[in-house]
Protein backbone atom coordinates (compact mmCIF):
# COMPACT_ATOMS: atom_id res chain seq x y z
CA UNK A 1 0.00 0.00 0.00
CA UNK A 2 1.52 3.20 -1.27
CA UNK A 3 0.59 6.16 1.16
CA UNK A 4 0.15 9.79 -1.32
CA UNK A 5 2.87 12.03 0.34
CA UNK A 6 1.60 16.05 1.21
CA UNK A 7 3.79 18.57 0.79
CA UNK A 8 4.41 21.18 3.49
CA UNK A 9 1.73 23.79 4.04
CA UNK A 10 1.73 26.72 7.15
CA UNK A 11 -1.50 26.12 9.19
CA UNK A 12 -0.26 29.21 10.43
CA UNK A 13 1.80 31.79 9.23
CA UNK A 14 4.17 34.23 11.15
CA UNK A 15 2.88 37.64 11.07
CA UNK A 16 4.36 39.05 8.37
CA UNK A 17 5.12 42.61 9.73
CA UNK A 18 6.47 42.93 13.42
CA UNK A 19 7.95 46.40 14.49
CA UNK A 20 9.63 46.16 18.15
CA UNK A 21 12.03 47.97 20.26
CA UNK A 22 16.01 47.62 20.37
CA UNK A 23 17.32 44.99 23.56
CA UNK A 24 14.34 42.82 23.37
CA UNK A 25 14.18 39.19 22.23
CA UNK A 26 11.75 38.98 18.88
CA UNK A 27 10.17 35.56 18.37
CA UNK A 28 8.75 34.65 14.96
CA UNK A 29 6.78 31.18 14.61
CA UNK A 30 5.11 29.13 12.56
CA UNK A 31 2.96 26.08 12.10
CA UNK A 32 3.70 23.28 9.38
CA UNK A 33 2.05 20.38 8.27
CA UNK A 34 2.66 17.69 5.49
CA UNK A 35 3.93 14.26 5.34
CA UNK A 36 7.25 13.81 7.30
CA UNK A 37 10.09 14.31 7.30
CA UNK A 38 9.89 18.00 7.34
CA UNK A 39 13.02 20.29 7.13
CA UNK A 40 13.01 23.59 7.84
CA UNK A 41 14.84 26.41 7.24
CA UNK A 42 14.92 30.12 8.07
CA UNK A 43 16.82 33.15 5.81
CA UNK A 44 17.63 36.65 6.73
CA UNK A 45 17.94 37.95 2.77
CA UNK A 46 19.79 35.76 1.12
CA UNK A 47 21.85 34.25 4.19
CA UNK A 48 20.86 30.75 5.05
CA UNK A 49 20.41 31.68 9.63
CA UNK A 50 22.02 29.07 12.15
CA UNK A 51 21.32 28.71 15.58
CA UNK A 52 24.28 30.69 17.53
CA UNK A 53 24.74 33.71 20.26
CA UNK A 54 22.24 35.45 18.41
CA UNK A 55 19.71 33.25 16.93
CA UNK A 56 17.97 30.40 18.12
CA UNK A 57 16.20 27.83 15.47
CA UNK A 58 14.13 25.27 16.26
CA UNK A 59 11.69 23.14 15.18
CA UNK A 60 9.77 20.72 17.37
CA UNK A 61 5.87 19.68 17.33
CA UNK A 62 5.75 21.23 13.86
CA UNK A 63 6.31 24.52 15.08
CA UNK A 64 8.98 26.50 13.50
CA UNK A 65 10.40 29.19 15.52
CA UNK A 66 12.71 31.98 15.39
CA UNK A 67 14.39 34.28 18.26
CA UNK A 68 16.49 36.84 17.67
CA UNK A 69 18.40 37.76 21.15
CA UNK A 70 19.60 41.34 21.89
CA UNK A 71 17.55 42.81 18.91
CA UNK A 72 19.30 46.37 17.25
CA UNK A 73 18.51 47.96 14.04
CA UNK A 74 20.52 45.98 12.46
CA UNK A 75 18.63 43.15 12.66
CA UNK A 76 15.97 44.97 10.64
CA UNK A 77 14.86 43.42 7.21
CA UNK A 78 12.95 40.75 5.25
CA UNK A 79 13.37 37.21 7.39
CA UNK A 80 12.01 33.51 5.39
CA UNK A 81 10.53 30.07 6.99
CA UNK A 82 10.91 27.42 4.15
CA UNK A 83 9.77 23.85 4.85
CA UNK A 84 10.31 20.88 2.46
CA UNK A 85 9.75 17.21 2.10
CA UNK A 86 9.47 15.06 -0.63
CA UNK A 87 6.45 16.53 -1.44
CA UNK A 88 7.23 19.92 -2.35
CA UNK A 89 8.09 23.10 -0.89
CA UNK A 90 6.56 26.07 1.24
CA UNK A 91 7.56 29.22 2.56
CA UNK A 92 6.56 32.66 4.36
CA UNK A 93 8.10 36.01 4.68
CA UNK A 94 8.25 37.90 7.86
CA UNK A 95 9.07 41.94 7.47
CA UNK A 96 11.19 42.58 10.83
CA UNK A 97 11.84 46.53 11.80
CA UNK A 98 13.65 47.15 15.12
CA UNK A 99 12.92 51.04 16.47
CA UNK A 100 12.45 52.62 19.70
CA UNK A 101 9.73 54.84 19.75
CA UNK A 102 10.54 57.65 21.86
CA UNK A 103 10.27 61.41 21.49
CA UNK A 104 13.23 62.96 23.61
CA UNK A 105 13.80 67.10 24.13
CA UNK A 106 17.84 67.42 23.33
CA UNK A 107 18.26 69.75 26.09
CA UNK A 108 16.38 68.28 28.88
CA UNK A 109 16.55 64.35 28.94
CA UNK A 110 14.55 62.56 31.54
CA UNK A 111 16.05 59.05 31.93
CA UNK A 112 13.99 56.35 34.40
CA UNK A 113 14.68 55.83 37.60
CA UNK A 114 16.10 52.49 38.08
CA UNK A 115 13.13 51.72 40.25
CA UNK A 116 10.59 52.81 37.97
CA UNK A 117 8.24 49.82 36.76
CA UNK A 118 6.30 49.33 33.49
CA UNK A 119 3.51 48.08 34.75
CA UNK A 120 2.07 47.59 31.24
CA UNK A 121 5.40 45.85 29.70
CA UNK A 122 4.92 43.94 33.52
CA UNK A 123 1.98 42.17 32.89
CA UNK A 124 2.02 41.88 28.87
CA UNK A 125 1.48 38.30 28.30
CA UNK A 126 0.41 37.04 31.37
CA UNK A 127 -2.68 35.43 32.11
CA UNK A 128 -5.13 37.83 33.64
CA UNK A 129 -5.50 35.67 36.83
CA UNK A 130 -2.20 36.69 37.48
CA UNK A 131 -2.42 40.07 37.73
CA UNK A 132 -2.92 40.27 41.38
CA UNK A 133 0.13 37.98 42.44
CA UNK A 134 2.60 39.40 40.24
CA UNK A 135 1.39 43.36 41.50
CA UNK A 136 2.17 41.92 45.05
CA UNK A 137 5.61 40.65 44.66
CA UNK A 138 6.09 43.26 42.54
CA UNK A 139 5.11 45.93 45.01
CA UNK A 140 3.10 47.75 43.10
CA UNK A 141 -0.13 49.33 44.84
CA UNK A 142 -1.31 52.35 42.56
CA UNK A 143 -4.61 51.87 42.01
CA UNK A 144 -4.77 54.44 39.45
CA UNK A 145 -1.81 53.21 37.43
CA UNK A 146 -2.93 49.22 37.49
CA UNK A 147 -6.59 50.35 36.28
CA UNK A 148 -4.81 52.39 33.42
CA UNK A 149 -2.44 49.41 32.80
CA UNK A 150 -4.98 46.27 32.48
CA UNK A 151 -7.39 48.67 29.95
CA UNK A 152 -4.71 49.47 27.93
CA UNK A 153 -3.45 46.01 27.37
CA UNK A 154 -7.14 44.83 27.66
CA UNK A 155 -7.52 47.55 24.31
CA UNK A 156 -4.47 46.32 23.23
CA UNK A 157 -5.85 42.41 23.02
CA UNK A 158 -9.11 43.58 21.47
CA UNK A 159 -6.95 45.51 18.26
CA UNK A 160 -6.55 43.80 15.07
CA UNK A 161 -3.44 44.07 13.90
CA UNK A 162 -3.09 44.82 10.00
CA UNK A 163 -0.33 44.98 8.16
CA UNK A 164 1.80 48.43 8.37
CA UNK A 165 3.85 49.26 4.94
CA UNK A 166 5.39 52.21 6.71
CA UNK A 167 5.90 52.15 10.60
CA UNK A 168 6.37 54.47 13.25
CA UNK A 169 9.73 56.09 13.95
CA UNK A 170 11.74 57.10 16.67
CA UNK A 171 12.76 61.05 16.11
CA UNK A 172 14.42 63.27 18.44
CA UNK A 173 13.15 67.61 18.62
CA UNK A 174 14.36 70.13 20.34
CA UNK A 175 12.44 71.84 23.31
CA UNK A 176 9.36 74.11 22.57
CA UNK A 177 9.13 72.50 18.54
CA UNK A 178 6.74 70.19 17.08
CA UNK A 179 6.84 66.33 16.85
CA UNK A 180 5.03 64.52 14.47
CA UNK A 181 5.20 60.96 14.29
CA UNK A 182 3.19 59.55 10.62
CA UNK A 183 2.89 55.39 9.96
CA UNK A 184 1.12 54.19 6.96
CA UNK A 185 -1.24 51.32 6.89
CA UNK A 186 -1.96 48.48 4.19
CA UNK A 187 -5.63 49.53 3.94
CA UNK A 188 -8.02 52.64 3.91
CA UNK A 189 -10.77 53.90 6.96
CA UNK A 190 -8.44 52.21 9.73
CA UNK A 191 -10.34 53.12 13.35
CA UNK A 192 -6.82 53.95 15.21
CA UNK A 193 -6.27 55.48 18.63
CA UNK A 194 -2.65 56.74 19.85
CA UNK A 195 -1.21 56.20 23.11
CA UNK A 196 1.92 57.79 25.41
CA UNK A 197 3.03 54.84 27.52
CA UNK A 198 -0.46 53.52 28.68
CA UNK A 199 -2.52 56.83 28.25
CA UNK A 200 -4.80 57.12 25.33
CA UNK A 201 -4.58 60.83 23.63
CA UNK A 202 -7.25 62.87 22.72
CA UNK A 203 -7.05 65.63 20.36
CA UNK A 204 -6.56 68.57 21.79
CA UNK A 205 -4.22 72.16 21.73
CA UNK A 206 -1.08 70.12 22.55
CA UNK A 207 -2.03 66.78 20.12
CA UNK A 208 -3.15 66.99 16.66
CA UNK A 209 -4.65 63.91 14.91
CA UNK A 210 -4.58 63.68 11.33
CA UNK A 211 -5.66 61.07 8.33
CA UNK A 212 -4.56 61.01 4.53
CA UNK A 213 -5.74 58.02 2.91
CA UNK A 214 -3.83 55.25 4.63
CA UNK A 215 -1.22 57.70 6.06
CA UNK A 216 -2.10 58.59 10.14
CA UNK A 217 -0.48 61.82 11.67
CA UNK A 218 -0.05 62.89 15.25
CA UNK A 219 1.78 66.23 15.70
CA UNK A 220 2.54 66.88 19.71
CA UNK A 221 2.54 70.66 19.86
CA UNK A 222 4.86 72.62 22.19
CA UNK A 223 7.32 69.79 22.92
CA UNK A 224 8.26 69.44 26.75
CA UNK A 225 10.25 67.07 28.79
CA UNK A 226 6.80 66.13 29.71
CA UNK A 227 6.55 64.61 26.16
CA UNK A 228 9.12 61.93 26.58
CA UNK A 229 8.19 58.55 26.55
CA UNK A 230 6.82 55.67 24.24
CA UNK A 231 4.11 56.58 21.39
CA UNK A 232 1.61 53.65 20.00
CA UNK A 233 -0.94 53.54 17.23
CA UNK A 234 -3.37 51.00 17.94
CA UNK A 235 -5.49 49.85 15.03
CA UNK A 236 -8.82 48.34 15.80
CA UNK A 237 -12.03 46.74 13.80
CA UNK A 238 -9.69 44.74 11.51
CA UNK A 239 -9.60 41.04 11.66
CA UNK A 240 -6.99 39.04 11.58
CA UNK A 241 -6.78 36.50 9.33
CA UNK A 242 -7.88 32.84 10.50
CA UNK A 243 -5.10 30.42 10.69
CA UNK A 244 -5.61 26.56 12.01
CA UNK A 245 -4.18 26.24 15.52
CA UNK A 246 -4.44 22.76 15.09
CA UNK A 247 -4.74 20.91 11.75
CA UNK A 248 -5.90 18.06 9.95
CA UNK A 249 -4.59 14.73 10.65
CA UNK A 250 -4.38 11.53 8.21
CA UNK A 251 -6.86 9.12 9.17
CA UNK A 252 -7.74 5.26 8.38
CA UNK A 253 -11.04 3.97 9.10
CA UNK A 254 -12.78 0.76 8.19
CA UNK A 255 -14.86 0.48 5.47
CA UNK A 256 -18.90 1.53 6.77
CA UNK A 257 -17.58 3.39 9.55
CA UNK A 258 -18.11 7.08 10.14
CA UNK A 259 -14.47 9.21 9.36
CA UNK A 260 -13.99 12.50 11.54
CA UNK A 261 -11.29 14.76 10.03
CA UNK A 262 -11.06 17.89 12.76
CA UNK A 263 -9.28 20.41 13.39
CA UNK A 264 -9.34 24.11 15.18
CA UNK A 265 -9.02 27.85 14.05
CA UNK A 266 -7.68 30.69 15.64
CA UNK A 267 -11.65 32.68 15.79
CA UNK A 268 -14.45 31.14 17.31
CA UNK A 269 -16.79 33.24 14.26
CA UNK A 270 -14.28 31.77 11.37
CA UNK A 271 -15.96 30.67 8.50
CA UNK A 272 -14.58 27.36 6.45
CA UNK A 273 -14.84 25.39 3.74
CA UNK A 274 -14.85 21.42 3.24
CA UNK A 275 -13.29 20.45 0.16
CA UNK A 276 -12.42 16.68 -0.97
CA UNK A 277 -9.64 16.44 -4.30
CA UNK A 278 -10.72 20.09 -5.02
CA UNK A 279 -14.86 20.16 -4.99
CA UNK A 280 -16.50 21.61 -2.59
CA UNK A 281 -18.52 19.38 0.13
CA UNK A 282 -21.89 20.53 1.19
CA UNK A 283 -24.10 18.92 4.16
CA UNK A 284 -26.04 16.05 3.24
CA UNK A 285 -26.90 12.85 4.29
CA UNK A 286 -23.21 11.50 3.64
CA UNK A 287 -21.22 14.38 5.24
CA UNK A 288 -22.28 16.35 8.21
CA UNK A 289 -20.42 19.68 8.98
CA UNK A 290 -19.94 20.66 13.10
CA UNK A 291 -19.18 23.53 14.18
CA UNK A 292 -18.11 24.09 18.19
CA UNK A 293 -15.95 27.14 19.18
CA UNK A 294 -12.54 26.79 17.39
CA UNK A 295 -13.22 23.27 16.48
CA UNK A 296 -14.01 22.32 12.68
CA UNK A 297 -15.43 18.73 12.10
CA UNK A 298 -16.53 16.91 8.83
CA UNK A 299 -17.79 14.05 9.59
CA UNK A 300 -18.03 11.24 6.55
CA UNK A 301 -20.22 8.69 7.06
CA UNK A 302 -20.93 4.92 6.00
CA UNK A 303 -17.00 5.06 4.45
CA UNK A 304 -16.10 2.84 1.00
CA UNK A 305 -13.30 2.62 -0.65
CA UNK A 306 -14.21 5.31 -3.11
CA UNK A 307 -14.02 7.90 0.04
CA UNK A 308 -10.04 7.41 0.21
CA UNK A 309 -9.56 11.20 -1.29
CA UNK A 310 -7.69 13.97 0.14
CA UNK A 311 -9.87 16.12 2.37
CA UNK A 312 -8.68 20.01 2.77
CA UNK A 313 -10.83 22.61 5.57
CA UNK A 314 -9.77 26.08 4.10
CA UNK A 315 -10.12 29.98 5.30
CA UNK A 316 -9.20 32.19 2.60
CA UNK A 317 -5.29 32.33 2.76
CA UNK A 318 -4.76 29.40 4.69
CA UNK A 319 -5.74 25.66 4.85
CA UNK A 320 -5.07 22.39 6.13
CA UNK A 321 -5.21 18.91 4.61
CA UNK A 322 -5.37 14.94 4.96
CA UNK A 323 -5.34 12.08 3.49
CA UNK A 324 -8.31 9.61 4.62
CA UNK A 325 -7.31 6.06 4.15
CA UNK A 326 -10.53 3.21 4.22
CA UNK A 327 -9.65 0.20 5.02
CA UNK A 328 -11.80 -3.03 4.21
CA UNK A 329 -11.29 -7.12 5.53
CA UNK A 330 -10.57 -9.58 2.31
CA UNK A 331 -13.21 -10.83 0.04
CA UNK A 332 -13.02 -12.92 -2.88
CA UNK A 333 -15.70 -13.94 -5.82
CA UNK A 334 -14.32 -16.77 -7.85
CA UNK A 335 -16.29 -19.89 -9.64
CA UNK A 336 -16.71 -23.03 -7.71
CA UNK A 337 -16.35 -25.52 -10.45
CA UNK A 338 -14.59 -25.97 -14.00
CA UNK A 339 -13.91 -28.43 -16.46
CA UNK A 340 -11.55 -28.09 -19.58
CA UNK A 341 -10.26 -30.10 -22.02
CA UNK A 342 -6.51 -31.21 -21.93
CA UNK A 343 -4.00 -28.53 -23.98
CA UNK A 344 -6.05 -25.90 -23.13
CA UNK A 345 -4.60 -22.73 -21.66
CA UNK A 346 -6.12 -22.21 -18.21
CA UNK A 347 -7.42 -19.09 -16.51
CA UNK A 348 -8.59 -19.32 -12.76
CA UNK A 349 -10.33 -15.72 -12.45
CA UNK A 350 -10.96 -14.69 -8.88
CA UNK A 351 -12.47 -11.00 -8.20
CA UNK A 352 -10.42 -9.13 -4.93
CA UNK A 353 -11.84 -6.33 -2.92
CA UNK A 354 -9.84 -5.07 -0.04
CA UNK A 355 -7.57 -2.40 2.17
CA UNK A 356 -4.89 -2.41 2.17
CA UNK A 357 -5.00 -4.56 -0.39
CA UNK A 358 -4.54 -8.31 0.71
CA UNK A 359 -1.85 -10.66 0.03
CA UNK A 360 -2.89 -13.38 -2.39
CA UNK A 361 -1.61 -17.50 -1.67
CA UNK A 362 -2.52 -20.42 -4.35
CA UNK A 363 -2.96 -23.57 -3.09
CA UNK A 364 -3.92 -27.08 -4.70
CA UNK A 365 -5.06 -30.41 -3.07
CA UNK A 366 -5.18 -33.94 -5.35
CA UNK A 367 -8.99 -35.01 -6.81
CA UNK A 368 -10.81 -36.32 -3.17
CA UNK A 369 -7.73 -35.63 -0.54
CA UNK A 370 -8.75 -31.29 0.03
CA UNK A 371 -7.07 -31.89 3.63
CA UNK A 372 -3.57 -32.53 1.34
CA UNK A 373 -3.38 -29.31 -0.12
CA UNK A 374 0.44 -27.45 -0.75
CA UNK A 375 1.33 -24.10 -1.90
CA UNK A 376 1.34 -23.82 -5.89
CA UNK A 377 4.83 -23.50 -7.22
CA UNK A 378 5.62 -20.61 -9.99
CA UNK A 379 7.03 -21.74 -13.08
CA UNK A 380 6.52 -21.47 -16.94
CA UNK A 381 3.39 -23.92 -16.73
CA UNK A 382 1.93 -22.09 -13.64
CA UNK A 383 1.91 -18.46 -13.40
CA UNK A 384 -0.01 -15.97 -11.06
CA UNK A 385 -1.25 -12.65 -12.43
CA UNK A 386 -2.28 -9.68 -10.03
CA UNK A 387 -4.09 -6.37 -10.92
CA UNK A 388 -5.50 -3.67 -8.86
CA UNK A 389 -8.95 -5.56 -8.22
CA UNK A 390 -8.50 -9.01 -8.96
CA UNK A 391 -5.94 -12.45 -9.48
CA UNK A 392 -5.78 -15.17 -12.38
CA UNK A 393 -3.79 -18.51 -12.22
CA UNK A 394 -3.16 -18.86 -15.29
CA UNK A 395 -2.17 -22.52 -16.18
CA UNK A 396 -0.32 -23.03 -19.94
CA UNK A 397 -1.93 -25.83 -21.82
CA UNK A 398 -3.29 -28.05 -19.08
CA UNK A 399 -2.95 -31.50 -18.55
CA UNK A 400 -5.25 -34.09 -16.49
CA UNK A 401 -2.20 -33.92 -13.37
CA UNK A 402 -3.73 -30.06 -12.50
CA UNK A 403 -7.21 -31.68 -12.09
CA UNK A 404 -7.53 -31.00 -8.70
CA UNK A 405 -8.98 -28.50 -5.91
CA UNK A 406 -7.66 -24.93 -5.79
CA UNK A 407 -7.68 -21.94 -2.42
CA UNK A 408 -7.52 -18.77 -2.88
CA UNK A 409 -6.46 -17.27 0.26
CA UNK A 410 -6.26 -13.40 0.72
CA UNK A 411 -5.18 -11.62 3.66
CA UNK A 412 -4.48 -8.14 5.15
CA UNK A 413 -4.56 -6.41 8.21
CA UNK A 414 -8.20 -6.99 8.78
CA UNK A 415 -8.68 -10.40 8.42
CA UNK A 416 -8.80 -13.15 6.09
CA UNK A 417 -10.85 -14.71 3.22
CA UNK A 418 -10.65 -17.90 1.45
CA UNK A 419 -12.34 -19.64 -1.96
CA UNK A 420 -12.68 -23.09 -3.24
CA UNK A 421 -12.60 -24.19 -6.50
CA UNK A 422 -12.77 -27.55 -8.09
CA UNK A 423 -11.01 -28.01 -11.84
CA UNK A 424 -11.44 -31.11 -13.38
CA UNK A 425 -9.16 -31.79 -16.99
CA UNK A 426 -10.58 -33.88 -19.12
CA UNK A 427 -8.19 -36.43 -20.97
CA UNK A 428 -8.97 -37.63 -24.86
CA UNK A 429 -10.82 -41.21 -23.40
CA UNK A 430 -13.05 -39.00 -21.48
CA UNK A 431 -13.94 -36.52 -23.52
CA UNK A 432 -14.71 -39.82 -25.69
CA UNK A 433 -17.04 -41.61 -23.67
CA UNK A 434 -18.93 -38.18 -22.62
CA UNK A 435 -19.73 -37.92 -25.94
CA UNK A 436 -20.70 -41.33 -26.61
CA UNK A 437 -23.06 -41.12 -23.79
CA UNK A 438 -24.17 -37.63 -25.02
CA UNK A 439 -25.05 -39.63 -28.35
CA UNK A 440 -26.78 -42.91 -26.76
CA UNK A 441 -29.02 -40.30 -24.96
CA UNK A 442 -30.11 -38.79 -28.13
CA UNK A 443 -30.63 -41.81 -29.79
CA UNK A 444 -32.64 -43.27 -27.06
């Protein structure tokens, strides 16, 4: 049984823009799936990356991931994930830009404290229920300052992050100008809100907001030291793209048995298609389509042979894929009884239906002794002929020693099937006296 090899997909992409600050550790990951062995590879440019000092690869639970440690602007540029197997080849491009955001006066510079926190940088990426404990041993009891904190990251998880052909940079003005930061997004009526540190602006004498097309402006009037600190544009109402958290999986059932191919998406709301070899699957009576949260089921009932396709669940740009494999125990169809006449050329047909498809044993037993039967032997008088649903012994020009009972057995994984069937050869004195008889019949 030859199993159809997938090539590599990305059941989820890395994003393909990410803008960060200098110092910090940027992570870019991916999810693959296809038949294995899977080799991946990631590129800065041209360069082929290795894991060293400054870059760690790895790829484990099909997840292909990327850290950059120490991250400067020279780390800035277009970074590549390319998987291959046998199959084929995919890959993704991730646009990496490396900034620090921050609008300093040149004659008054306000460095932190070295105990000043972040709350907000603190508590991103934490679980929620954590809040409290890590406030505690961090020592942190502002009231004000938390509550301004968890709604800005709460915001910050509720934005949609689209893709940003021209980000945000870091400038530097001098005392009592203007500073006007501009970023350009990939699409047009963008609902955006800016931010210093974890206070949302409002426009105002001292902030000006303004919109050209795709380009956003925000001017900060009047510059003080007050001014310093990290600026954020925070897009909202755009969804991401769905990607499959968890994808498809080959699966082998038995023939008449119900198949369930599942896997999850990154939205609850995601909408997907079923497709098998390329056509679309609607809900009937043979499929039935589930959906429950993240979780994507088609479920393919009553299974024959016929249903061994390749099954895809797609969401625009991405999709994930399977094989289904239907298995089935041994059966055979084959005639219980021939006669032939000596010199003929001999064909013993016998109709196969099984998967994975069974392996096929002759065997003979002399005229009355069945319990005495042996395996056939292969040579130029006896031959055995396979095809994709059936076998022949084919015996050349037989003679009255292959008179004599014959078993086909066929077996696979599932189980096994056998068939009896009785050839008799007639030699030249039979064949005489049959007719004879024939003859005194009709004369009588």
């Amino acid at each position: 049984w030859l199993q159809r090899k997938v090539p590599p997909t990305f059941t989820k992409k890395p994003s393909e823009s990410i803008v960060d600050s200098a110092g910090k550790v940027v992570k870019m990951e991916g999810r693959v799936s296809g038949s294995k062995p899977l080799t991946v590879t990631w590129y800065k440019g041209n360069t082929k990356i290795s894991g060293s000092d400054k870059y760690d690869v790895s790829f484990e639970n099909n997840m292909a991931v990327l850290c950059v440690r120490n991250s400067s602007s020279s780390d800035s540029g277009e970074y590549t994930c390319e998987a291959s197997n046998e199959a084929g080849t995919a890959s993704c491009q991730v646009s990496l830009t490396i900034s620090v955001c921050f609008v300093t006066p040149s004659k008054q510079k306000s460095p932190k404290k070295q105990e000043d926190i972040d709350i907000v940088e603190l508590l991103r990426g934490h679980d929620p229920k954590d809040y409290e404990r890590i406030l505690r041993e961090n020592e942190i009891y502002d009231y004000r300052a938390i509550l301004q904190a968890v709604e800005f990251l709460k915001k910050e998880k509720e934005m949609e992050t689209g893709k940003f052909t021209k980000c945000i940079r870091s400038i530097e003005v001098n005392e009592r100008h203007s500073a006007t930061f501009e970023c350009e997004l990939s699409f047009d009526n963008a609902t955006v809100s800016w931010y210093k540190d974890s206070w949302e602006l409002k426009e105002s004498l001292k902030y000006n907001f303004r919109t050209e097309g795709r380009r956003h402006f925000m001017t900060i009037c009047n510059v003080t030291a007050e001014d310093e600190g990290k600026h954020t544009l925070i897009l909202y109402n755009c969804k991401p793209p769905v990607e499959f958290t968890k994808p498809l999986e080959d699966q082998t059932v038995e023939e008449e048995a119900t198949a369930t191919l599942e896997c999850e998406v990154s939205r609850e709301n995601a909408e997907v298609q079923w497709f098998r070899e390329g056509q679309e699957i609607r809900k009937t009576k043979k499929y039935d389509i589930l959906v429950d949260g993240r979780k994507r089921t088609l479920l393919i009932h009553d299974c024959t042979p016929d249903d061994a396709k390749m099954y895809t669940c797609a969401a625009k740009d991405f999709k994930t894929s399977c094989f289904l494999e239907v298995t089935r125990a041994p059966s055979i169809e084959m005639k219980e009884f021939m006669e032939v006449e000596q010199g003929s050329d001999i064909s013993i047909v016998a109709k196969i239906r099984g998967c994975p498809f069974p392996t096929l044993t002759w065997y003979k037993a002399p005229p009355h002794k069945s319990d005495a039967k042996v395996e056939v032997p292969y040579d130029e008088h006896i031959n055995k002929i396979v095809s994709d649903d059936g076998c022949t012994l084919l015996i050349q020009q037989g003679k009255r020693p292959d008179t004599g009972l014959y078993t086909l057995v066929a077996s696979n994984s599932l189980g096994k099937a056998s068939k009896e069937m009785r050839l008799n050869v007639l030699g030249t004195n039979q064949k005489i006296r049959i007719l004879n008889a024939k003859i005194s019949g009709f004369t009588e």
